[in-house]
C-alpha atoms as a PDB file:
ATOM      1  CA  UNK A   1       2.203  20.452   3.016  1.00  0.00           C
ATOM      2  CA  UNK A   2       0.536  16.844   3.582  1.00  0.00           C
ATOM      3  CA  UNK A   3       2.872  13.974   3.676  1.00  0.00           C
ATOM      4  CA  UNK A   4       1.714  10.530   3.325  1.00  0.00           C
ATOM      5  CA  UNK A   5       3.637   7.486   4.122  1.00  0.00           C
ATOM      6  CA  UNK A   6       2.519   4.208   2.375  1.00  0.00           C
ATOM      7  CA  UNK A   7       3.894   1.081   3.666  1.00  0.00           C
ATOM      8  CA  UNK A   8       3.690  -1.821   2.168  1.00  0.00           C
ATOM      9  CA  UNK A   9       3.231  -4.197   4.185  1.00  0.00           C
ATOM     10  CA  UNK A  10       5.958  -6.410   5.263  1.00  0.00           C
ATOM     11  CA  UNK A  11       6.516 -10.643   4.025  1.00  0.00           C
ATOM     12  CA  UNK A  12       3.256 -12.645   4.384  1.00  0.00           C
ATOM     13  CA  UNK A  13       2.746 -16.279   4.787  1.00  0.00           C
ATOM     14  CA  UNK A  14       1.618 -17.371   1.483  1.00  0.00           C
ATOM     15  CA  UNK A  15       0.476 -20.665   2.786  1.00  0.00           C
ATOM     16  CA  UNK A  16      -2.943 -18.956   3.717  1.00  0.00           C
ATOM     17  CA  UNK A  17      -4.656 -18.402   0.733  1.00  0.00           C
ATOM     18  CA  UNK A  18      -7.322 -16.094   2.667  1.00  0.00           C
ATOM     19  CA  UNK A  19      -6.344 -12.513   1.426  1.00  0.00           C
ATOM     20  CA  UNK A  20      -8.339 -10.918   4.112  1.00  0.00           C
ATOM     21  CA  UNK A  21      -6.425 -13.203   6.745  1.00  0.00           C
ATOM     22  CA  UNK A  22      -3.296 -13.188   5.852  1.00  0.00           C
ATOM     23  CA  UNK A  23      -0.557 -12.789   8.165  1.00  0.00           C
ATOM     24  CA  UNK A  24       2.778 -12.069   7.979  1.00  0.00           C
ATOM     25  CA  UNK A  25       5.884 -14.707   8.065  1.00  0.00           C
ATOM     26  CA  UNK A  26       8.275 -15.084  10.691  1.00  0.00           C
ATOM     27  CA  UNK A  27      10.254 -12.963   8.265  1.00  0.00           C
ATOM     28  CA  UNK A  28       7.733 -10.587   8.187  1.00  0.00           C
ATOM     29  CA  UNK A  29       7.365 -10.306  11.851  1.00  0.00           C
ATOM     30  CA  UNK A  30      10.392  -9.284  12.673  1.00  0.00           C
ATOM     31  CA  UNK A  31      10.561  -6.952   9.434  1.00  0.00           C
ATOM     32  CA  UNK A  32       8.036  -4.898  11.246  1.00  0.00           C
ATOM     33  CA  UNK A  33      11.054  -2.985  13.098  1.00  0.00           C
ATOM     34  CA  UNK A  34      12.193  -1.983  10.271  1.00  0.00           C
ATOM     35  CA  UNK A  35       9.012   0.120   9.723  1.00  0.00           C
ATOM     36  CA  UNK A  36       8.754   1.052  13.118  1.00  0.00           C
ATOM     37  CA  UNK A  37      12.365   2.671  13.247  1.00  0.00           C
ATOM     38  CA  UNK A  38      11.977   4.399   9.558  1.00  0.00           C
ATOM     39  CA  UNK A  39       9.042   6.334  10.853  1.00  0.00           C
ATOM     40  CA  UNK A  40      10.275   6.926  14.071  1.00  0.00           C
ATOM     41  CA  UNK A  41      11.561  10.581  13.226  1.00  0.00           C
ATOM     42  CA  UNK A  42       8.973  11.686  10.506  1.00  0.00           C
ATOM     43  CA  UNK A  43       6.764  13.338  13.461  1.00  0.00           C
ATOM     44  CA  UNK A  44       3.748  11.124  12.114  1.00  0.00           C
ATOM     45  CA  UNK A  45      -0.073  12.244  13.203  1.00  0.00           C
ATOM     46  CA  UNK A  46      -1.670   9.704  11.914  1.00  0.00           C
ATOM     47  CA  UNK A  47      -1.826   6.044  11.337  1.00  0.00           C
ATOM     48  CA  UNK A  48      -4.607   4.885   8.309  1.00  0.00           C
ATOM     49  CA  UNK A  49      -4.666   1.244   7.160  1.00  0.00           C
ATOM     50  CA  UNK A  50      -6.048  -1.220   4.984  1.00  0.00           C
ATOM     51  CA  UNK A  51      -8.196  -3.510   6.274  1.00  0.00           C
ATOM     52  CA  UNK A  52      -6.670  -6.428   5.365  1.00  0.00           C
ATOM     53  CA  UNK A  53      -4.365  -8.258   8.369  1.00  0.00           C
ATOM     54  CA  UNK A  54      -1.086  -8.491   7.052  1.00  0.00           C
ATOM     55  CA  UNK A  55      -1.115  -3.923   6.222  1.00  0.00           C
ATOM     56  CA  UNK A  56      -2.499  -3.877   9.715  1.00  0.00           C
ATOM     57  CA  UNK A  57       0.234  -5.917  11.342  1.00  0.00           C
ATOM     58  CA  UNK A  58       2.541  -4.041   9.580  1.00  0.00           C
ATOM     59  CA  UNK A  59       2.203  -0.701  11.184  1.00  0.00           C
ATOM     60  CA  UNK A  60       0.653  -1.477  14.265  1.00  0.00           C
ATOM     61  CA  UNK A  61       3.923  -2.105  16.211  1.00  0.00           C
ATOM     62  CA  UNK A  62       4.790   1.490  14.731  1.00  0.00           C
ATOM     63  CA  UNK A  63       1.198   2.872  16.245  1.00  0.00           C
ATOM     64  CA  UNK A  64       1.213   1.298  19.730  1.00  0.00           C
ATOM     65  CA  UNK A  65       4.389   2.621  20.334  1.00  0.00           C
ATOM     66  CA  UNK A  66       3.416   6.245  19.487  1.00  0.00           C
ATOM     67  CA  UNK A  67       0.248   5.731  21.179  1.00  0.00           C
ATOM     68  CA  UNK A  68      -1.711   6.395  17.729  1.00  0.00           C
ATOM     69  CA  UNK A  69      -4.852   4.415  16.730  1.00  0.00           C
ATOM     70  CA  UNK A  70      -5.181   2.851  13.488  1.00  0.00           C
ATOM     71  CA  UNK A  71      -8.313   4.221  11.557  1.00  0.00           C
ATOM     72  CA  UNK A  72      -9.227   1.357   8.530  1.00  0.00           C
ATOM     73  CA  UNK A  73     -10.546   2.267   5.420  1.00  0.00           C
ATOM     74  CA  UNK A  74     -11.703  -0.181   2.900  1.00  0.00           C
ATOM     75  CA  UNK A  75     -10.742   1.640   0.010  1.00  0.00           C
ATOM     76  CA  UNK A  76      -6.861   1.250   0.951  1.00  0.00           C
ATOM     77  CA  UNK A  77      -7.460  -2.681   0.184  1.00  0.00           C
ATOM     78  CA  UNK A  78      -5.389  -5.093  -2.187  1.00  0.00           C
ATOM     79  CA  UNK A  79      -6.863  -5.484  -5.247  1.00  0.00           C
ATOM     80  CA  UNK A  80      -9.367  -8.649  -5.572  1.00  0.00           C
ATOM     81  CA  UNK A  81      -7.641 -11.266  -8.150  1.00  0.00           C
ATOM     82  CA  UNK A  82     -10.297 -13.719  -8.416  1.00  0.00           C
ATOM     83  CA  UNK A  83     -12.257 -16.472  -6.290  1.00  0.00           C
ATOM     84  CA  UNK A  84      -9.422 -18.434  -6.442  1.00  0.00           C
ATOM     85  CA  UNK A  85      -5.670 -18.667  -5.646  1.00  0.00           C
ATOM     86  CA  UNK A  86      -3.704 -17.775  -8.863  1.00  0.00           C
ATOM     87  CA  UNK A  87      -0.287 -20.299 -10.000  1.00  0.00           C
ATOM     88  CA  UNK A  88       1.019 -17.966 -12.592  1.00  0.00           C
ATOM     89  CA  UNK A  89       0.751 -14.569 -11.090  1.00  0.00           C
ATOM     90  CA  UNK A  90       3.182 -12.822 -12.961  1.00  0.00           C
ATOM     91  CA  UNK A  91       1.503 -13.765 -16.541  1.00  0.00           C
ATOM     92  CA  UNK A  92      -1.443 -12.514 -14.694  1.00  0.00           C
ATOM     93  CA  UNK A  93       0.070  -9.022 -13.314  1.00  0.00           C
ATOM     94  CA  UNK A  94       1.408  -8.629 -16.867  1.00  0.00           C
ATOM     95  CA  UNK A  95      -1.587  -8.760 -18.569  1.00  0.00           C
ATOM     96  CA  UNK A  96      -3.622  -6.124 -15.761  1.00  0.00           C
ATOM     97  CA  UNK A  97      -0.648  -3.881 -16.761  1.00  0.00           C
ATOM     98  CA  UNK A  98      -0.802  -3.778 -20.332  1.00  0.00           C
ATOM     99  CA  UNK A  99      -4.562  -3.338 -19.840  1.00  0.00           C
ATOM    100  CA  UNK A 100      -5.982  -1.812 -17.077  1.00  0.00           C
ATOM    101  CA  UNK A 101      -9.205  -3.172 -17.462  1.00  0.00           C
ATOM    102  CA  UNK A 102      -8.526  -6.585 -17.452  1.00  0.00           C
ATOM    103  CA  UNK A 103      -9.940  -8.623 -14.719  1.00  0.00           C
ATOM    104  CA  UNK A 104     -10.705 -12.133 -13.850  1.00  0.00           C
ATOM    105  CA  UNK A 105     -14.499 -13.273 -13.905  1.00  0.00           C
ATOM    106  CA  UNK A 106     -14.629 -12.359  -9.869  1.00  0.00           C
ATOM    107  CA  UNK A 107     -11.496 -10.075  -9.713  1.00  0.00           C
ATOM    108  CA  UNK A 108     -10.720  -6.183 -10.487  1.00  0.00           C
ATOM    109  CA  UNK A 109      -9.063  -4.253 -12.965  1.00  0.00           C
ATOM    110  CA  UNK A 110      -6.210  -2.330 -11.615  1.00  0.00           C
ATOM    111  CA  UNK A 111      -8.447   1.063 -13.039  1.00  0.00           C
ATOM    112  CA  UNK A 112     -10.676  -0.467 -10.440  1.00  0.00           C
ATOM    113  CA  UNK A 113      -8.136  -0.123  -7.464  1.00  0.00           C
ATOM    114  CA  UNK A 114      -6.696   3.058  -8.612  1.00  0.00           C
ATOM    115  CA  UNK A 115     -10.123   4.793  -8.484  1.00  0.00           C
ATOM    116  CA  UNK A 116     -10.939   3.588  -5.429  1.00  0.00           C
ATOM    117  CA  UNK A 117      -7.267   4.154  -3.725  1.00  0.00           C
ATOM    118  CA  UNK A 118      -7.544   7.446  -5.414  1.00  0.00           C
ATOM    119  CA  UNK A 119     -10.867   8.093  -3.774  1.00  0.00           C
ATOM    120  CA  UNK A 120      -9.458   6.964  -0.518  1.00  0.00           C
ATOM    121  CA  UNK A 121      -6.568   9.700  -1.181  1.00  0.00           C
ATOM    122  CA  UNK A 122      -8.511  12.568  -1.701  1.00  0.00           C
ATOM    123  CA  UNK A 123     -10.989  11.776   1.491  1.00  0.00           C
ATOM    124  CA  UNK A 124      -7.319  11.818   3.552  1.00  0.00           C
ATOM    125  CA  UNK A 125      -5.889  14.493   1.838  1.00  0.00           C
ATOM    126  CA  UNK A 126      -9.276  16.863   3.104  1.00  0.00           C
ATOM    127  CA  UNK A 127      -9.336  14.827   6.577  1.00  0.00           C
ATOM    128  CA  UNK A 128      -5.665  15.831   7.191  1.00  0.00           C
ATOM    129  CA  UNK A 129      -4.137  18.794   5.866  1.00  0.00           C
ATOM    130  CA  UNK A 130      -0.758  19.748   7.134  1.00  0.00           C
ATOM    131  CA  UNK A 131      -0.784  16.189   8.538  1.00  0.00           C
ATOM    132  CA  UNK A 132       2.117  13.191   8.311  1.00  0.00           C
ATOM    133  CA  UNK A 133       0.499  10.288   7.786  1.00  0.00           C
ATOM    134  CA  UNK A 134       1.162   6.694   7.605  1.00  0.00           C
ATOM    135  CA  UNK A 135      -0.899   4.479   5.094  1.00  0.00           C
ATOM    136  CA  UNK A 136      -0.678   0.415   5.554  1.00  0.00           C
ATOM    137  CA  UNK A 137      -1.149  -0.521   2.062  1.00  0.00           C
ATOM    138  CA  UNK A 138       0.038  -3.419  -0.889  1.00  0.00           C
ATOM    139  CA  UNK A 139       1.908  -4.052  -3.527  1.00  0.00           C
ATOM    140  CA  UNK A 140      -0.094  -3.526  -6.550  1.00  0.00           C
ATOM    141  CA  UNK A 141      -2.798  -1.055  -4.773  1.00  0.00           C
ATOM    142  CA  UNK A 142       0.503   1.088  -3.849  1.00  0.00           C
ATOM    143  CA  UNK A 143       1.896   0.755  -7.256  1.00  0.00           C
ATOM    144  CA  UNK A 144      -1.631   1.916  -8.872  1.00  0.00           C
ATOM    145  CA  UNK A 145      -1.287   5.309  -6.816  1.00  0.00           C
ATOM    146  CA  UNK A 146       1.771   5.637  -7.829  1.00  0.00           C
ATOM    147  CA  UNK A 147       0.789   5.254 -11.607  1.00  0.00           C
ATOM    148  CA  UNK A 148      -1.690   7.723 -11.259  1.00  0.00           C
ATOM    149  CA  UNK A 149       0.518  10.742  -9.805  1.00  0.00           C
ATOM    150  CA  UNK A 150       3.322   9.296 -12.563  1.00  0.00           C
ATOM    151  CA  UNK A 151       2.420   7.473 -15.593  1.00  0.00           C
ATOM    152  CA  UNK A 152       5.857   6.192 -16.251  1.00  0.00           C
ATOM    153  CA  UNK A 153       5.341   3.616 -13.378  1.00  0.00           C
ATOM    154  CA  UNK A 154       4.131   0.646 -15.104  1.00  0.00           C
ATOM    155  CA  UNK A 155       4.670  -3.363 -14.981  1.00  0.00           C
ATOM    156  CA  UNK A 156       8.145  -2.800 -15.362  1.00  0.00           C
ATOM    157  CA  UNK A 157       8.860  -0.755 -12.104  1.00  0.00           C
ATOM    158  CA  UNK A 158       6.074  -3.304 -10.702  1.00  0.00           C
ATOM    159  CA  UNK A 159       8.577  -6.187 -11.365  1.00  0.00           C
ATOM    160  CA  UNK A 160      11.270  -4.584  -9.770  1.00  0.00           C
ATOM    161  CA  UNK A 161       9.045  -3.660  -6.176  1.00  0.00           C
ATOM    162  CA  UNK A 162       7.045  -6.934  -6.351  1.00  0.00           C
ATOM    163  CA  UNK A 163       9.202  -8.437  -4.101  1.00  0.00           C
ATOM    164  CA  UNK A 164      10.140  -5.926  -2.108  1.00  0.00           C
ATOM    165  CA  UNK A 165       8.413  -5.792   1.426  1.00  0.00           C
ATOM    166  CA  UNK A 166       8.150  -3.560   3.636  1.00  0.00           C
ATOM    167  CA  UNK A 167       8.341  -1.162   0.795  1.00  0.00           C
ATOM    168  CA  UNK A 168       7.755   3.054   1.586  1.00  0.00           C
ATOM    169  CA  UNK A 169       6.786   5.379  -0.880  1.00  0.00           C
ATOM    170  CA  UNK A 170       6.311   9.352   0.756  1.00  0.00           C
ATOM    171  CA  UNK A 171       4.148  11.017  -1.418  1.00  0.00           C
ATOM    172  CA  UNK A 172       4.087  15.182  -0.545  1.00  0.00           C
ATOM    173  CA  UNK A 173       1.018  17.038  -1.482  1.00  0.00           C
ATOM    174  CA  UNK A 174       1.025  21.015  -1.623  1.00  0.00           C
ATOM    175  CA  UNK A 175      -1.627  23.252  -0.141  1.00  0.00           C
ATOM    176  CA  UNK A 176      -3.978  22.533  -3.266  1.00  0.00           C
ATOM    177  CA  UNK A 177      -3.552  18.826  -2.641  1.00  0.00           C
ATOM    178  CA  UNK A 178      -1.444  18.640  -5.466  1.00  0.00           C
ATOM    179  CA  UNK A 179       1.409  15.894  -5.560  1.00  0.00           C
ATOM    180  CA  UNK A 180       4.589  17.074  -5.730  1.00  0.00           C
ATOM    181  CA  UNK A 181       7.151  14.591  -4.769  1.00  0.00           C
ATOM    182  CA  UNK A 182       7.556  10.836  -4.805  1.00  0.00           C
ATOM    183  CA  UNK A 183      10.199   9.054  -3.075  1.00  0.00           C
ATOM    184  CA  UNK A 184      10.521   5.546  -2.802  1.00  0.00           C
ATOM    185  CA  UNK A 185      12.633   4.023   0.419  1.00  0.00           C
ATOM    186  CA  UNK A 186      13.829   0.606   0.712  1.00  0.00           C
ATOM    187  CA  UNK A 187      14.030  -0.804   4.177  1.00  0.00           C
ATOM    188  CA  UNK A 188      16.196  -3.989   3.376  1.00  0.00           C
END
């Protein structure tokens, strides 16, 4: 069995509107324990991460204690809204949901970021069989793997985990890298 653990990051500072950049809060900071002392007993081999800072500062506390590097991938990234910073975000997630090809003239769909967190899935999944592995990861790009293993998870169940960071969802995978369990954990 292959066990992955995605963590969604913990709270960012929303005053930098650089999605790339953007660190985590005070708040978030200190939320990074939280992570650290959930995974602490899951016997974890391997740390993967999203490029983007605040995924990265989520888990690294986690990884430098355990004396595991964090390999990026590119594919784990947050979705791409647009060129610009977004005022009414939930009118915005609402409509992605309803359609998953909607997208902003310089943004993706969410079918976009499920294929390509998919993608990203199935290259760990024959990297590390057997393995426990953690997965910095976000909000929506989380939620889109989810929806793909269980259609029922929709805009709905995104409402209810939007705010909720750090967020872990252990995903187990059989021999045929087949999923067959979700569980979602809520650190706070």
């Amino acid at each position: 069995m292959t066990r992955f653990y995605f963590v969604r990051h913990a709270e960012p500072d929303y005053s930098n509107h650089n999605d790339c950049l953007r660190e985590l809060s005070p708040c978030g900071m200190a939320d990074r324990e939280l992570v650290t002392g959930f995974l602490s007993d899951k016997h974890i081999d391997v740390v993967i991460s999203s490029p983007f800072r605040r995924a990265v500062d989520t888990v690294k506390p986690f990884a430098e204690k355990n004396g595991l590097e964090i390999e990026i991938m590119e594919d784990f990234r947050e979705r791409k809204v647009d060129s610009c910073w977004i005022e009414d975000f939930a009118e915005f997630a609402r409509k992605q949901w309803s359609d998953f090809d909607y997208r902003l003239s310089d943004g993706e769909c969410l079918r976009e970021v499920q294929d390509r967190n998919i993608r990203a899935v199935k290259i760990v999944l024959r990297k590390y069989p057997g393995k426990n592995i953690v997965i910095g990861s976000h909000g929506t790009a989380l939620s889109t793997v989810i929806n793909y293993f269980d259609r029922s998870f929709g805009y709905d169940e995104f409402e209810i985990i939007k705010n909720r960071m750090p967020w872990i969802v252990e995903f187990d995978f059989d021999d045929n890298a087949e999923c067959i369990a979700i569980r979602q954990f809520v650190l706070k």
